[in-house]
C-alpha atoms as a PDB file:
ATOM      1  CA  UNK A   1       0.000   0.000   0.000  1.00  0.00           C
ATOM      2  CA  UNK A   2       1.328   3.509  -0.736  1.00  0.00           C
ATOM      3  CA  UNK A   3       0.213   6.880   0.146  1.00  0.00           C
ATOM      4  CA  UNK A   4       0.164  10.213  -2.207  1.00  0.00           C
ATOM      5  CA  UNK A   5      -0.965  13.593  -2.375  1.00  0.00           C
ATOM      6  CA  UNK A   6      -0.817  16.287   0.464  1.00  0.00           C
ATOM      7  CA  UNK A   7      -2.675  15.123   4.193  1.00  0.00           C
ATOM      8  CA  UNK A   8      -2.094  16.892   7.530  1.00  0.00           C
ATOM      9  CA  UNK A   9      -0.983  20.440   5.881  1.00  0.00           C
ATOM     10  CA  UNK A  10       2.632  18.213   4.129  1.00  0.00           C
ATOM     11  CA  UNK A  11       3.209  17.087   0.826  1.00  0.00           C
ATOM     12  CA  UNK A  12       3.351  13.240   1.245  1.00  0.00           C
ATOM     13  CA  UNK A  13       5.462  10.793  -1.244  1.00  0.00           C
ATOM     14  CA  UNK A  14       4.870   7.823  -3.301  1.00  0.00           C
ATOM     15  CA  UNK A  15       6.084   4.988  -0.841  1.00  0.00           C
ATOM     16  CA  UNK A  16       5.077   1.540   1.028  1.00  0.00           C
ATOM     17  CA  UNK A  17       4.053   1.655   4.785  1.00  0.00           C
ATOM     18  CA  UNK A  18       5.798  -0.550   6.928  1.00  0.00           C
ATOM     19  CA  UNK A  19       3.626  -3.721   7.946  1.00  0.00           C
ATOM     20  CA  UNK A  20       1.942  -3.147  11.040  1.00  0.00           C
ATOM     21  CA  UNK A  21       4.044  -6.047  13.554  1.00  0.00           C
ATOM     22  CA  UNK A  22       6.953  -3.736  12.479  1.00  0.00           C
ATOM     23  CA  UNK A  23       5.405  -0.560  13.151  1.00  0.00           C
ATOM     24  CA  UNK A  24       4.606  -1.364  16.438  1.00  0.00           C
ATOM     25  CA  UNK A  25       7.310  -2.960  17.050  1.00  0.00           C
ATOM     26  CA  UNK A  26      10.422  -0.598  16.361  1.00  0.00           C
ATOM     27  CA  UNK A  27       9.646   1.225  19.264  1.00  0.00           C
ATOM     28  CA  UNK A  28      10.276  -1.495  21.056  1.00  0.00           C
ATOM     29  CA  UNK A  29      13.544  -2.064  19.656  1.00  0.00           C
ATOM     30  CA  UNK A  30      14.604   1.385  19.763  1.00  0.00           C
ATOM     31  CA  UNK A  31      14.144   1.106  23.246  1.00  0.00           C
ATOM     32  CA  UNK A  32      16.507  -1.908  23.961  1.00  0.00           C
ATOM     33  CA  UNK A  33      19.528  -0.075  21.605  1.00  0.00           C
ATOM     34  CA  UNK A  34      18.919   3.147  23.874  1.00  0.00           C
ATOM     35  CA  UNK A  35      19.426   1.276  27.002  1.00  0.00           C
ATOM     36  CA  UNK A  36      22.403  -0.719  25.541  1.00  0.00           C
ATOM     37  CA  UNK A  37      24.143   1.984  23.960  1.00  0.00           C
ATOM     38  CA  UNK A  38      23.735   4.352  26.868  1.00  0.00           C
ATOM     39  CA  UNK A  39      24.357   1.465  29.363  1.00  0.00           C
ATOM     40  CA  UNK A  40      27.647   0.477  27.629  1.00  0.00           C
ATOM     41  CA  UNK A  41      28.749   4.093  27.746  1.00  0.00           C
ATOM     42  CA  UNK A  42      27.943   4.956  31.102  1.00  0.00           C
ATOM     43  CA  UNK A  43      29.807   2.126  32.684  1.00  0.00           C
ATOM     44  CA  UNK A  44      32.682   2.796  30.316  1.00  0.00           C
ATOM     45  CA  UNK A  45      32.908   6.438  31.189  1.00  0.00           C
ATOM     46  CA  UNK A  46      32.250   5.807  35.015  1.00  0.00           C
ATOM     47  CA  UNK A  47      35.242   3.194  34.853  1.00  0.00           C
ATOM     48  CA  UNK A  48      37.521   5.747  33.496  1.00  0.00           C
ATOM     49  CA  UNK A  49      36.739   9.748  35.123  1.00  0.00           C
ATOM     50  CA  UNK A  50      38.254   8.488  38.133  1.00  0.00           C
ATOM     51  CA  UNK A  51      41.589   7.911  36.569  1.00  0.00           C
ATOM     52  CA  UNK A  52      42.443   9.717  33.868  1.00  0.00           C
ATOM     53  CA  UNK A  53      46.209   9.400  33.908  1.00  0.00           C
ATOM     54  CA  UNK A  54      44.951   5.760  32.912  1.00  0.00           C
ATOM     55  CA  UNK A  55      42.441   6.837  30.430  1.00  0.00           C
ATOM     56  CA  UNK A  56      45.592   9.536  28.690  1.00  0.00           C
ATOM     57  CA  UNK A  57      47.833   6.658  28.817  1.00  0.00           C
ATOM     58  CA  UNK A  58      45.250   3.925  26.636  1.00  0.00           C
ATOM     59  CA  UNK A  59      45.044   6.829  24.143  1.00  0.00           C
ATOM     60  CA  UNK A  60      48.881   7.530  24.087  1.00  0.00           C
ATOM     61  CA  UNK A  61      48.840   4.246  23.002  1.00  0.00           C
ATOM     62  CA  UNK A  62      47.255   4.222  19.525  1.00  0.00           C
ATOM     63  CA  UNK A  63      49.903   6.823  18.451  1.00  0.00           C
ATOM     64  CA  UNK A  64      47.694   8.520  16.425  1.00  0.00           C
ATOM     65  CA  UNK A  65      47.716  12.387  17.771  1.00  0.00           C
ATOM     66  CA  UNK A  66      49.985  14.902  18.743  1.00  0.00           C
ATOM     67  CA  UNK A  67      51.230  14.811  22.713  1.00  0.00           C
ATOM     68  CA  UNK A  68      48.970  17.755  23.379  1.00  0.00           C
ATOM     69  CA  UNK A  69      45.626  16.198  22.063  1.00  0.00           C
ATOM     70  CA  UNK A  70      46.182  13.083  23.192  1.00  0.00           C
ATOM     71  CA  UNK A  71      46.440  14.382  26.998  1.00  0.00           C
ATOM     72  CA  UNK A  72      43.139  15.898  25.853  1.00  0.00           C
ATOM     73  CA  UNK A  73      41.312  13.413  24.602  1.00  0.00           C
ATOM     74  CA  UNK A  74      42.088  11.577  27.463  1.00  0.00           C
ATOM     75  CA  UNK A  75      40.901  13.959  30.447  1.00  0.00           C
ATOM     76  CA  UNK A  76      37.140  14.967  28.180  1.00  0.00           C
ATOM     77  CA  UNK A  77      36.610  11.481  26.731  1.00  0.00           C
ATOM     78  CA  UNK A  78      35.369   9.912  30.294  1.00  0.00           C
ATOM     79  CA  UNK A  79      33.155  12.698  30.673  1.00  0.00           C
ATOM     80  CA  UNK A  80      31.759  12.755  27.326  1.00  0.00           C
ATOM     81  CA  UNK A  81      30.781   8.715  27.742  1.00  0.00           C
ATOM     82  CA  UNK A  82      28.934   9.730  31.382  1.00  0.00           C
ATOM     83  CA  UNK A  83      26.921  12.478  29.558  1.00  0.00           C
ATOM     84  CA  UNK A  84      26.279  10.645  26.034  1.00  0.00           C
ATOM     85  CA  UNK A  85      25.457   7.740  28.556  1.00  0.00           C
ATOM     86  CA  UNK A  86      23.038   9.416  30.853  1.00  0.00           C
ATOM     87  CA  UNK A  87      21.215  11.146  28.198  1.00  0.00           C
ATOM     88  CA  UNK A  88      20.418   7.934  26.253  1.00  0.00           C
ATOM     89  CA  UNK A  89      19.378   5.961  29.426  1.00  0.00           C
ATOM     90  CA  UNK A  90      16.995   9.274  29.763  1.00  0.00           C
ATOM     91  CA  UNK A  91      16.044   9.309  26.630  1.00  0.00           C
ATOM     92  CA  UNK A  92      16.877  12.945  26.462  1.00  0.00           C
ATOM     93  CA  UNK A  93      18.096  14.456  23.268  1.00  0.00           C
ATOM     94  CA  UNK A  94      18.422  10.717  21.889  1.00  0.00           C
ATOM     95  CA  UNK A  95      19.110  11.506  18.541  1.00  0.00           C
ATOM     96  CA  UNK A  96      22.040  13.995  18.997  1.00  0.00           C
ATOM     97  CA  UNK A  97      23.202  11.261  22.187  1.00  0.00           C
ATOM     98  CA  UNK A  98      22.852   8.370  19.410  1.00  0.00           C
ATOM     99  CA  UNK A  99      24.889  10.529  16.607  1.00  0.00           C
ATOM    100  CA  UNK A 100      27.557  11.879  18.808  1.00  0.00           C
ATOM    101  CA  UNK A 101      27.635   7.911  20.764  1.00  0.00           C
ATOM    102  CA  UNK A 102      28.158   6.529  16.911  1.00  0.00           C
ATOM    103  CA  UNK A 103      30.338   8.878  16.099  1.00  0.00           C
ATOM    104  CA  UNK A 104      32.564   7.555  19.233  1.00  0.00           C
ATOM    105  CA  UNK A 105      32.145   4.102  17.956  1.00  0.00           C
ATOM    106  CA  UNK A 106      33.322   4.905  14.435  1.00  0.00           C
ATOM    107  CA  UNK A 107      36.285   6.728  15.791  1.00  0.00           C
ATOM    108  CA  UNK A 108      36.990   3.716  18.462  1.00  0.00           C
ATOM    109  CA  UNK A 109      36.920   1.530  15.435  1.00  0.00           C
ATOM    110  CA  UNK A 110      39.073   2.806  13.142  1.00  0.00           C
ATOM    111  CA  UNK A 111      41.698   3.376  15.955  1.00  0.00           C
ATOM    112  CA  UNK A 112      41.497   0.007  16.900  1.00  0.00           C
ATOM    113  CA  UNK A 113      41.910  -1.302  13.514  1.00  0.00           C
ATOM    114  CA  UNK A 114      45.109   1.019  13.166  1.00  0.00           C
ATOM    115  CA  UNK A 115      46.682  -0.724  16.029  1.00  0.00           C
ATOM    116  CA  UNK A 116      45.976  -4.432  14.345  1.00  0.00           C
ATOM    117  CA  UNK A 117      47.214  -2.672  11.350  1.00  0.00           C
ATOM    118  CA  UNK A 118      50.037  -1.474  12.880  1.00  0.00           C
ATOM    119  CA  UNK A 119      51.074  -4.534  14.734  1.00  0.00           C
ATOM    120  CA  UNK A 120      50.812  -2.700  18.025  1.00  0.00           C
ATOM    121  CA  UNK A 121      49.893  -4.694  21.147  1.00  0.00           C
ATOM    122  CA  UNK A 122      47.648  -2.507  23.536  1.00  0.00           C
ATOM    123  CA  UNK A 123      44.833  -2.845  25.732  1.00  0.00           C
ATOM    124  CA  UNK A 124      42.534  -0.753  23.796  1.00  0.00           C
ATOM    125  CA  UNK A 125      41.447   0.787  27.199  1.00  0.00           C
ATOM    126  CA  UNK A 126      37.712   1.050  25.930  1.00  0.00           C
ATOM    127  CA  UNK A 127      36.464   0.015  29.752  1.00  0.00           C
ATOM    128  CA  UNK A 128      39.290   1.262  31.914  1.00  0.00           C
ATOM    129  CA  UNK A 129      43.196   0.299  32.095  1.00  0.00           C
ATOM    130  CA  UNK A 130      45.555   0.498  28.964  1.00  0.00           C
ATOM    131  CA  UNK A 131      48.249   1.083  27.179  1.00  0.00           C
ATOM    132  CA  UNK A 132      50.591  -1.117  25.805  1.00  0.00           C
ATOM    133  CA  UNK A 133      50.335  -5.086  27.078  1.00  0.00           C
ATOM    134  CA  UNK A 134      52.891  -7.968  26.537  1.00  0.00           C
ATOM    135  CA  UNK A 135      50.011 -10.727  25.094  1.00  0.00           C
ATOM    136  CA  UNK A 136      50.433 -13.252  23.099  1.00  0.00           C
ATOM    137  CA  UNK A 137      47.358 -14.118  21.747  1.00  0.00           C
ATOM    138  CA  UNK A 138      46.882 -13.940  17.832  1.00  0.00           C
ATOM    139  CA  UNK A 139      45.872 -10.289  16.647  1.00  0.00           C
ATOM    140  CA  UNK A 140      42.807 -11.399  15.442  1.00  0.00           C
ATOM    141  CA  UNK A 141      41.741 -12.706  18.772  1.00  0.00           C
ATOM    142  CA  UNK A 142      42.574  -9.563  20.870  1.00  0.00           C
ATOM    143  CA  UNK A 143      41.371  -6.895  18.156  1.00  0.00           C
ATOM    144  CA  UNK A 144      38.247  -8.517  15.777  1.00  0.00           C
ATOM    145  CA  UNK A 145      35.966  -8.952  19.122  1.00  0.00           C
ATOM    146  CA  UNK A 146      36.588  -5.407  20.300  1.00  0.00           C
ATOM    147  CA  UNK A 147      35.507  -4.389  16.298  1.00  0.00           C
ATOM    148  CA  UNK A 148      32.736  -6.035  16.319  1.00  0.00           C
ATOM    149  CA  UNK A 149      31.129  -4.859  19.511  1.00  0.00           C
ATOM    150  CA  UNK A 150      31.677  -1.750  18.016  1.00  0.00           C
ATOM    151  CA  UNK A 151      30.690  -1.944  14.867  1.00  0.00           C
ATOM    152  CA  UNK A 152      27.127  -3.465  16.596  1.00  0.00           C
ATOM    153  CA  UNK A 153      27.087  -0.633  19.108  1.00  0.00           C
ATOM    154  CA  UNK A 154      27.219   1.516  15.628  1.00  0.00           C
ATOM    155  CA  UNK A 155      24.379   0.332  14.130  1.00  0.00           C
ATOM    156  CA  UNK A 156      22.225   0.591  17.693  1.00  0.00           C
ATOM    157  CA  UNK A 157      22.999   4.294  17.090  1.00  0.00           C
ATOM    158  CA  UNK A 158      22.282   4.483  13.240  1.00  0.00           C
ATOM    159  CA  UNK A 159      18.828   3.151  14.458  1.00  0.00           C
ATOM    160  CA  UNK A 160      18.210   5.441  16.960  1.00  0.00           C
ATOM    161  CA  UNK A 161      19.198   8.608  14.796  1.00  0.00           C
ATOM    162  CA  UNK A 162      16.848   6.905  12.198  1.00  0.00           C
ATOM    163  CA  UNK A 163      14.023   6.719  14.475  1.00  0.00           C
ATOM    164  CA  UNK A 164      14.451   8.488  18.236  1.00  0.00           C
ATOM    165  CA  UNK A 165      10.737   7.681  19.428  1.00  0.00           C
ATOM    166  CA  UNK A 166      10.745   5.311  21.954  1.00  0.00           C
ATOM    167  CA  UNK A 167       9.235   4.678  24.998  1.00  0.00           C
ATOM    168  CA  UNK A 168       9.541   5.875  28.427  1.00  0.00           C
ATOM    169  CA  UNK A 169      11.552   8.700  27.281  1.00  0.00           C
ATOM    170  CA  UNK A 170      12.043  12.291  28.175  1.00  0.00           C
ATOM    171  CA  UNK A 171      12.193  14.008  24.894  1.00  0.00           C
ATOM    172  CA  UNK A 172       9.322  16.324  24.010  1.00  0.00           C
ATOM    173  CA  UNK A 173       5.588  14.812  23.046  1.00  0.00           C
ATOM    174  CA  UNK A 174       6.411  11.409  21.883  1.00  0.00           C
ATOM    175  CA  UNK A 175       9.289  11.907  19.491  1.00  0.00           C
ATOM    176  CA  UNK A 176       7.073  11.052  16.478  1.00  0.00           C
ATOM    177  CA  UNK A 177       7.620  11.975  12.701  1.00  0.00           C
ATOM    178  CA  UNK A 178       5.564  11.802  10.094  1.00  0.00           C
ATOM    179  CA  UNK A 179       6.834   8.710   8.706  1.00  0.00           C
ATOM    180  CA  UNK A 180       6.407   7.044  12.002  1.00  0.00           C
ATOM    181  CA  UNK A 181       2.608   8.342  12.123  1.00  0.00           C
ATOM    182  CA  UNK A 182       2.024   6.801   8.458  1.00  0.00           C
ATOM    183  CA  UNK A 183       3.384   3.261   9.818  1.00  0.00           C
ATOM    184  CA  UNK A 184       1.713   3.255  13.126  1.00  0.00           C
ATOM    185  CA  UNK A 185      -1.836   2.651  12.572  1.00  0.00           C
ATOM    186  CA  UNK A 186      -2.522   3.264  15.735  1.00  0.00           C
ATOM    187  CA  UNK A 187      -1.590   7.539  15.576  1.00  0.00           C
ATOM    188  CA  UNK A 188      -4.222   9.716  14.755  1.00  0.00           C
ATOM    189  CA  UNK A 189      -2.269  11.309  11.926  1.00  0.00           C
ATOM    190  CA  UNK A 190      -1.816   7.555  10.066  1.00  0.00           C
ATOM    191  CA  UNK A 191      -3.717   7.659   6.297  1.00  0.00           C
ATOM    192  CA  UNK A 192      -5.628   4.983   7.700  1.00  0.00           C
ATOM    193  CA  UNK A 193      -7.659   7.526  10.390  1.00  0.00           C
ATOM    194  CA  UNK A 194      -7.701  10.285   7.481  1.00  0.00           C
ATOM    195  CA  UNK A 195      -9.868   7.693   5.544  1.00  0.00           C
ATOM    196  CA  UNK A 196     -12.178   6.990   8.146  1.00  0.00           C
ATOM    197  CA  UNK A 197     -12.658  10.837   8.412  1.00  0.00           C
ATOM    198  CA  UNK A 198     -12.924  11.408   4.715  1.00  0.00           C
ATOM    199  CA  UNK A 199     -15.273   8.532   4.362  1.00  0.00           C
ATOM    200  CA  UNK A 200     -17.856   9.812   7.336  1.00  0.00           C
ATOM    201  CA  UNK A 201     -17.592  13.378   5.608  1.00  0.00           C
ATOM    202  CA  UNK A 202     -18.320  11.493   2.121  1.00  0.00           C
ATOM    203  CA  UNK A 203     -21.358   9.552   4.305  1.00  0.00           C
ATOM    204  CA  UNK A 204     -22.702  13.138   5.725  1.00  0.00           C
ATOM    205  CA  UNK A 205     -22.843  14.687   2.180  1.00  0.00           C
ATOM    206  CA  UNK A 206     -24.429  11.717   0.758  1.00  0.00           C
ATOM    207  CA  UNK A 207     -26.851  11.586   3.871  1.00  0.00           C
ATOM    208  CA  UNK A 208     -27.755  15.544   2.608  1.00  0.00           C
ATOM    209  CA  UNK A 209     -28.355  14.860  -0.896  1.00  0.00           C
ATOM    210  CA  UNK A 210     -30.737  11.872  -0.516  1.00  0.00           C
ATOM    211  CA  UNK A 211     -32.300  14.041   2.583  1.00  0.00           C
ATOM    212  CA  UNK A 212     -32.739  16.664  -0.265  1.00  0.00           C
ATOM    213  CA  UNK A 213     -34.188  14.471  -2.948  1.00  0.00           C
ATOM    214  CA  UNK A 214     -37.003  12.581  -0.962  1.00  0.00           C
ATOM    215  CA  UNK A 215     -40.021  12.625  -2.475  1.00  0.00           C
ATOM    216  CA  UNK A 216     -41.788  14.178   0.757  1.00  0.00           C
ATOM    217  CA  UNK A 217     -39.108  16.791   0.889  1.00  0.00           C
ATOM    218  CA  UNK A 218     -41.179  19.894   0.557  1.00  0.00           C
ATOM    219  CA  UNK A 219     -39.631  22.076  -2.347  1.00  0.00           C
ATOM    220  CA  UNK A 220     -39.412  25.874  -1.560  1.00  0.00           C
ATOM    221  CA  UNK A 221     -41.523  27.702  -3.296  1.00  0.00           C
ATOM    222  CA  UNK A 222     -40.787  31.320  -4.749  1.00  0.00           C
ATOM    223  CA  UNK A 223     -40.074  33.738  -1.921  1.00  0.00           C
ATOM    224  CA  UNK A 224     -42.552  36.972  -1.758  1.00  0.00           C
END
């Protein structure tokens, strides 16, 4: 099913509705990636503001900045995961907490992979502790589990960017847009509702013209 033309005072597009199970349940989901991401940032950050000669050190370690950024990054970074963290758990300002919280994945990521790229061996310090570590486990076994839980933290974020409504949040009214009221058949504003309306108004004009056009209907006369 698609929807056209202009309802609710903006121009709607050509496209299919999402099937209702999905609809309904997406805000659902969004729900669990909120209180993942923002769980797995809070802890993270908590672990690290109360040492942050620790937290300088495990970014001193990816030798990828200058002396004076790194000490930097070190000292904000533990108090930008509390914030990002608290927000999503919230649900306050979730999309801006989900961009900024992917945006930290990305960036995790692609230091991460520099390192196995590098043949460095750190401890990539993501929960607390490190620097560089004597191990001698494979590369792949110390590095590809810590990209992967990052990459998935990633796309929890891309989601809730995509669509911030979700429930028991503190944003504003409930977060909707009008995509999500055209695949929840349950908001007022869905094309589903608009029929209904358009179909009683249809059923009232009808109701007039067969009123008017009853035999007993008494015609009026010419007026004086």
């Amino acid at each position: 099913m698609t929807t056209t033309g202009t309802r609710g005072g903006r121009p709607g597009t050509a496209r299919r509705r999402l099937p209702t199970a999905l609809a309904r349940a997406l805000p659902w989901a969004g729900l669990a990636a909120r209180l993942v991401l923002g769980g797995v940032l809070l802890v993270a950050g908590l672990l690290k503001v109360g040492d942050t000669d620790a937290s300088v050190r495990a970014v001193r370690a990816y030798e990828l900045l200058p002396d004076a950024v790194e000490t930097v990054v070190g000292q904000v970074l533990p108090l930008a995961e509390v914030a990002l963290g608290a927000l999503l758990l919230l649900g306050a300002l979730t999309r801006w907490a989900a961009l900024a919280g992917g945006l930290l994945m990305l960036a995790f990521s692609v230091g991460i992979a520099s390192a196995w790229a590098r043949g460095l061996s750190i401890d990539c310090g993501c929960f607390g502790g490190g620097g560089i570590v004597e191990d001698d486990r494979p590369a792949a076994a110390r590095y590809l589990p810590e990209l992967l839980r990052d990459a998935g933290l990633a796309v929890l974020a891309a989601l809730l960017v995509a669509r911030p409504r979700t429930p028991f949040s503190l944003d504003p009214g409930d977060g909707r847009t009008p995509q999500d009221a055209d695949d929840d058949p349950d908001h007022p504003d869905h094309p589903d509702h608009a029929d209904h309306a358009d179909h009683a108004d249809h059923a009232d004009h009808a109701d007039h013209a067969d009123h008017a056009d009853h035999p007993d209907h008494p015609e009026e006369g010419p007026r004086p």
